[in-house]
Protein backbone atom coordinates (compact mmCIF):
# COMPACT_ATOMS: atom_id res chain seq x y z
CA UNK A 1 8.34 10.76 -35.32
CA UNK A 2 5.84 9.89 -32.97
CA UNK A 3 4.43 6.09 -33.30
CA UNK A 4 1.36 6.42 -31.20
CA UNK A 5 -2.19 5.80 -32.43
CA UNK A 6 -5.52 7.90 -31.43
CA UNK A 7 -9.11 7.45 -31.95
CA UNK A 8 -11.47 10.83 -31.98
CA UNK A 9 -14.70 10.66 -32.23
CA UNK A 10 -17.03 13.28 -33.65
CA UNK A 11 -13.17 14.36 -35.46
CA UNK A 12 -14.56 15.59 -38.56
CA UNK A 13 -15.86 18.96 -37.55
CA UNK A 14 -15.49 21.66 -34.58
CA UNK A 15 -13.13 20.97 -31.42
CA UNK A 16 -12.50 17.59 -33.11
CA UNK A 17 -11.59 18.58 -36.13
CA UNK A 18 -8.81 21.03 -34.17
CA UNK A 19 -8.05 18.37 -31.90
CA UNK A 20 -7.31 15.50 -34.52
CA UNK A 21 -5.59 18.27 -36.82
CA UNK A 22 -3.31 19.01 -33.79
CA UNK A 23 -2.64 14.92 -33.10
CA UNK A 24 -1.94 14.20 -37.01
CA UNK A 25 0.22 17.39 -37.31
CA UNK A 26 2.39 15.96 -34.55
CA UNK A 27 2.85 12.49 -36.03
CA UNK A 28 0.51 11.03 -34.34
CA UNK A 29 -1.66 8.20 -36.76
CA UNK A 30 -5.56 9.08 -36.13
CA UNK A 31 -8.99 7.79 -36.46
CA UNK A 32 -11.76 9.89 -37.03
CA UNK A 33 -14.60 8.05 -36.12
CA UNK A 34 -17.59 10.26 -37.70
CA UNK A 35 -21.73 9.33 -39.31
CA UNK A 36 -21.12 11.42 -42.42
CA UNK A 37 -18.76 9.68 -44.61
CA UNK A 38 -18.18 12.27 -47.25
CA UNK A 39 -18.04 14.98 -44.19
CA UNK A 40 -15.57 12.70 -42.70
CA UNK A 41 -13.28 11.55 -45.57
CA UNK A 42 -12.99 15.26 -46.77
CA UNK A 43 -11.76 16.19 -43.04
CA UNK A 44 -9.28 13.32 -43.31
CA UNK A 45 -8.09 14.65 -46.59
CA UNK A 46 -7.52 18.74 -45.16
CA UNK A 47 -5.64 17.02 -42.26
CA UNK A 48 -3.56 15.11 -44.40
CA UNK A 49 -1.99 11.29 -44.56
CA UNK A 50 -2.14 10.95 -40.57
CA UNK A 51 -5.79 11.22 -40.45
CA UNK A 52 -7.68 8.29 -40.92
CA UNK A 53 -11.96 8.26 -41.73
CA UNK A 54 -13.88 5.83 -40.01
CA UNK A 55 -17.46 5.51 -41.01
CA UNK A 56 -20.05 4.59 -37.96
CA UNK A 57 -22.52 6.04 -36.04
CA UNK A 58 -21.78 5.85 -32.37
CA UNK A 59 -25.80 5.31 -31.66
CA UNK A 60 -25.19 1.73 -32.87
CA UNK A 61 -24.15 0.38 -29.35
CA UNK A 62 -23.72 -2.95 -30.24
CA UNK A 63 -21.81 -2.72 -33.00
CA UNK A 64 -19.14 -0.11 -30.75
CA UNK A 65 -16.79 -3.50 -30.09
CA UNK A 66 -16.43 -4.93 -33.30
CA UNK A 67 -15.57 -1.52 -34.69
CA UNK A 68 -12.79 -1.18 -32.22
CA UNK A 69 -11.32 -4.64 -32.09
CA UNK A 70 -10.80 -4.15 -36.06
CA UNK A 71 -9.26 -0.80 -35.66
CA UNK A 72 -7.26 -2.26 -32.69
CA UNK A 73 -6.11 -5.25 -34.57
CA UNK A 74 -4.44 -2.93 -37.30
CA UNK A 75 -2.97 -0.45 -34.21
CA UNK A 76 -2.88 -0.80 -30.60
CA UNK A 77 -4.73 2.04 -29.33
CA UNK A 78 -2.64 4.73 -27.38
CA UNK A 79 -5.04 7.64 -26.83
CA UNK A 80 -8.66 8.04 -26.78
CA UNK A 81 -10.12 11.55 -27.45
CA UNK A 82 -14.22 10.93 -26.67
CA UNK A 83 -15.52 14.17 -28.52
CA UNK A 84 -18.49 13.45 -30.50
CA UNK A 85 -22.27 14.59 -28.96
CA UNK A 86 -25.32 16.19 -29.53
CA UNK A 87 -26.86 19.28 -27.92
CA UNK A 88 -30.75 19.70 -27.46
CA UNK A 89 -32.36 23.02 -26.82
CA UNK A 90 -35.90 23.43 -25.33
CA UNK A 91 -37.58 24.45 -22.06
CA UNK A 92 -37.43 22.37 -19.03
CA UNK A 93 -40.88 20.99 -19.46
CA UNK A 94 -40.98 20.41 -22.69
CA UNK A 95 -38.17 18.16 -22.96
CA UNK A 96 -39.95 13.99 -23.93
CA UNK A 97 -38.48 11.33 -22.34
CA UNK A 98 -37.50 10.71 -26.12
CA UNK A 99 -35.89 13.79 -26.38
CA UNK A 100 -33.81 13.63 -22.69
CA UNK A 101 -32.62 9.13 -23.44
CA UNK A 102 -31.39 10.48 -27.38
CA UNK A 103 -28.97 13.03 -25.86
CA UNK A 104 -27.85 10.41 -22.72
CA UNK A 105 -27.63 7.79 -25.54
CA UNK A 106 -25.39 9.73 -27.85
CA UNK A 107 -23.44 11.77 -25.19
CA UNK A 108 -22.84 8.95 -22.35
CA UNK A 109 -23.77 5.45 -23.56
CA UNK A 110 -21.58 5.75 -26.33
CA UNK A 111 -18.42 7.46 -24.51
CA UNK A 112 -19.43 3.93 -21.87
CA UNK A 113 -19.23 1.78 -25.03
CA UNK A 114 -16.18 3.08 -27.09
CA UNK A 115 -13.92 3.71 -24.29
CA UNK A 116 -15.09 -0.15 -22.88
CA UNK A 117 -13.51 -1.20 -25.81
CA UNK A 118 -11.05 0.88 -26.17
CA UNK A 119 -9.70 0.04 -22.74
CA UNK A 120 -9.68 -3.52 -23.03
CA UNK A 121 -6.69 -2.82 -25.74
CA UNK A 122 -5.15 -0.21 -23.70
CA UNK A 123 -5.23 -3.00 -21.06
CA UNK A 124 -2.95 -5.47 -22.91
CA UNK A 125 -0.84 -2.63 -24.35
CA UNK A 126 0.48 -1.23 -20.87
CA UNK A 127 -1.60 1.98 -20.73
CA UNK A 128 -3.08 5.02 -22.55
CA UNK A 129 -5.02 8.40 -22.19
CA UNK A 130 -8.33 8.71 -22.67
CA UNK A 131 -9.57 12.45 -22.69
CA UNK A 132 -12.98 13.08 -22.55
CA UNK A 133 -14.96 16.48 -23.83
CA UNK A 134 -17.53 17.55 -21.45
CA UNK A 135 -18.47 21.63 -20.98
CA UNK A 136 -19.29 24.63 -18.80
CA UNK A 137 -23.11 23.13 -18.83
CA UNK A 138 -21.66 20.37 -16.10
CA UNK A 139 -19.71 23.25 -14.32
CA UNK A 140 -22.97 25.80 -13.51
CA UNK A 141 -27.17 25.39 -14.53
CA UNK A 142 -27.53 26.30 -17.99
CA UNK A 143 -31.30 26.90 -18.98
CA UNK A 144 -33.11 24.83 -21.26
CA UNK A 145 -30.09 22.09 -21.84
CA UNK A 146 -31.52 19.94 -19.15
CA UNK A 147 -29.84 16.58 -21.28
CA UNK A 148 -27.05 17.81 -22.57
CA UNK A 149 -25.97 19.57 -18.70
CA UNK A 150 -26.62 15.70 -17.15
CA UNK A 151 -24.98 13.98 -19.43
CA UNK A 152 -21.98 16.00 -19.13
CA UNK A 153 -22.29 16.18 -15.60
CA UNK A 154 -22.74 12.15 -15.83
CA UNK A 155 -19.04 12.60 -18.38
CA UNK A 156 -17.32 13.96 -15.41
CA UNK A 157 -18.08 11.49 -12.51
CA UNK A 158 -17.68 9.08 -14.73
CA UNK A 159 -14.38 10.54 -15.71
CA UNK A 160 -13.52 10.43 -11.87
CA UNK A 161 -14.49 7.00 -11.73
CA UNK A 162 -12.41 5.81 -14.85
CA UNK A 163 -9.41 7.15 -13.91
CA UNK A 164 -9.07 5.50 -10.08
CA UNK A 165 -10.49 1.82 -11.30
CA UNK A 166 -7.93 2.18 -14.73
CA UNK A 167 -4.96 3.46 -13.03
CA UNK A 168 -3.36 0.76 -11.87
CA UNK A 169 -3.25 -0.80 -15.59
CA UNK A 170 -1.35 2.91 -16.75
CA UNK A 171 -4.76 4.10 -18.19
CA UNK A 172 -5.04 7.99 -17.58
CA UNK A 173 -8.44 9.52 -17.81
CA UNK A 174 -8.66 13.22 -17.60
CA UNK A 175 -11.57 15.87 -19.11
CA UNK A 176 -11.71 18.84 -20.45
CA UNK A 177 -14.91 21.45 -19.70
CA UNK A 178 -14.41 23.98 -22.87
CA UNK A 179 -16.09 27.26 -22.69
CA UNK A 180 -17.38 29.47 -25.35
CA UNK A 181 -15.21 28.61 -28.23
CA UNK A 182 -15.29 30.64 -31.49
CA UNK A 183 -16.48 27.83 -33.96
CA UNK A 184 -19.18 28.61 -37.35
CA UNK A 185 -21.98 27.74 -35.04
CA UNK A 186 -21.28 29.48 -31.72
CA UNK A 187 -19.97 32.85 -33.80
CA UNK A 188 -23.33 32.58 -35.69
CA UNK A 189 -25.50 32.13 -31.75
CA UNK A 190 -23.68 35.02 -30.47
CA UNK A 191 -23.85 37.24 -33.60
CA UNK A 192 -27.44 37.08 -33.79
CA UNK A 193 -27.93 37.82 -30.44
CA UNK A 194 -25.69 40.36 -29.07
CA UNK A 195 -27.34 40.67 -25.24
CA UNK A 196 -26.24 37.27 -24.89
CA UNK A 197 -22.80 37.56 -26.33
CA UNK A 198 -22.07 40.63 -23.98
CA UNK A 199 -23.22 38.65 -21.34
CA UNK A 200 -20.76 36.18 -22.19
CA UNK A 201 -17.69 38.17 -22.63
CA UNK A 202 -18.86 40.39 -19.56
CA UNK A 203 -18.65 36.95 -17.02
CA UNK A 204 -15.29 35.65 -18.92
CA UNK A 205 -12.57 37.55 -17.34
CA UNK A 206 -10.26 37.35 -20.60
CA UNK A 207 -12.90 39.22 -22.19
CA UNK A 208 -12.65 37.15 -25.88
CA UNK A 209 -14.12 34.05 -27.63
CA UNK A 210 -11.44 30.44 -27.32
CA UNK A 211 -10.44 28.88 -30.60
CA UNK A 212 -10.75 25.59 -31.08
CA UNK A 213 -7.26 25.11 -31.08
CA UNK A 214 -7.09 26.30 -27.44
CA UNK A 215 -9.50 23.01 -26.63
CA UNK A 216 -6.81 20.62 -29.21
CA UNK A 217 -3.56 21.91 -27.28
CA UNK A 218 -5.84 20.86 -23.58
CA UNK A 219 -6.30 17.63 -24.98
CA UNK A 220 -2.61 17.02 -26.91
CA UNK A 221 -0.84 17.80 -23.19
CA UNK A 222 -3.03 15.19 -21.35
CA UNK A 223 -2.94 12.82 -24.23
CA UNK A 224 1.19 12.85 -23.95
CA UNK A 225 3.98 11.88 -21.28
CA UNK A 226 3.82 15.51 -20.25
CA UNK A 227 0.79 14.99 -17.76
CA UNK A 228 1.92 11.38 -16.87
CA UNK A 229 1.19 12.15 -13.36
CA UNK A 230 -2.77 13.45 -13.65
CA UNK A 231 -5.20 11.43 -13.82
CA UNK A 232 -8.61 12.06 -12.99
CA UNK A 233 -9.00 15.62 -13.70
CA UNK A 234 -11.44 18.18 -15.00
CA UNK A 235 -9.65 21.42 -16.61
CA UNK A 236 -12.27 24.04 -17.70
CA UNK A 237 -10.39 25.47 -20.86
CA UNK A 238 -13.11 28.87 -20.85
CA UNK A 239 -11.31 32.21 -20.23
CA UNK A 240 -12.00 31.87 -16.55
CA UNK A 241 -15.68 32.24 -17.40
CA UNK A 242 -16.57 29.53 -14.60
CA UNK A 243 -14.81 31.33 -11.84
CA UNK A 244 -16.46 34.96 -13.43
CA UNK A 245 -18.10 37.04 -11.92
């Protein structure tokens, strides 16, 4: 039985749901950091006794420390899984200023923020992992996701970054780019519209939809001794849809 303790954020739905489902399955004691507490506290209860709700939204900048030192003090901090964002649909121009800093504050700030925190811990404990979730948007243009594409463009240099300055305390930072995963929202996109979903399959060589659970084993092997000696990567986890043609 594994001792290890992991924060994911944004764990109580989608790709984190899978991915704190596959940490708490494998003994592995969790915090699912999430806004909605009953949304939350149900997830925790469907994962089971490993899974453990934490109630905050990850806008609140300043209050990002506190909430970690407390969790810290109970549990060193072993792996970080950085999952939770926003998305934001709408043509190029009419994107506000408003609209462009809410996505960069959700989707970057925050990851800054938590895994500041976080790695301060990981800093006295010898080392972690600390995955973070960005997407195909970073990997090619995407129309009219002009925020969402920079900030997970920003994810990955930042990811880069991490991972040289943080390796010499044993702190791994890798990222995963996941592609077009079967979840209740992307199944209901594509359904609706099927020119788009052929167009999808037709550029993904494998020809089908990933599971979520294809984006929790990604993020279980770098979170793990297994990839002790990567650091610094990003692994597209899409079918081979970035390398389609």
């Amino acid at each position: 039985m594994s001792t290890r303790t992991a924060i994911v954020t944004g764990g109580n739905s989608g790709l984190g749901f899978a991915t704190a489902k596959k940490l708490c399955d494998n003994g592995i004691k969790t915090y699912i950091i999430g806004r909605s507490k009953d949304k939350t506290e149900d997830a925790c209860k469907e994962i089971g006794e490993n899974a453990i709700p934490v109630i905050f939204d990850l806008n609140d900048l300043s209050g990002i420390p506190t909430m970690i030192e407390k969790l810290t003090h109970e549990n060193p901090i072993d792996i970080l899984v950085n999952n939770a964002g926003i998305n934001l649909k709408k043509e190029f121009t009419d994107v506000t200023d408003e609209d462009f800093l809410s996505v960069i504050h959700t989707n970057l700030l925050s990851v800054f923020a938590v895994s500041k925190a976080v790695v301060k811990n990981m800093k006295e404990n010898n080392g972690g992992s600390i995955v973070n979730i960005s997407s195909m948007a970073s990997q090619y243009g995407i129309p009219k996701v002009i925020a969402y594409s920079a900030s997970k463009g920003a994810i990955e240099s930042m990811t880069r970054a991490m991972a040289v300055e943080l390796a010499p305390f044993g702190i791994r930072v890798n990222c995963i780019a996941p592609g077009f995963i079967k979840t209740k929202m992307s199944s209901a996109a594509l359904d609706n519209d099927p020119e788009r979903k052929n167009k999808v399959l037709g550029r993904t060589p494998m020809g089908f939809l990933g599971e979520p659970s294809d984006i929790a084993d990604a993020v279980y092997y770098f979170a793990l001794n297994e990839s002790k000696y990567t650091t610094g990567t990003v692994l597209p986890v899409d079918g081979g849809n970035s390398i389609g043609f």
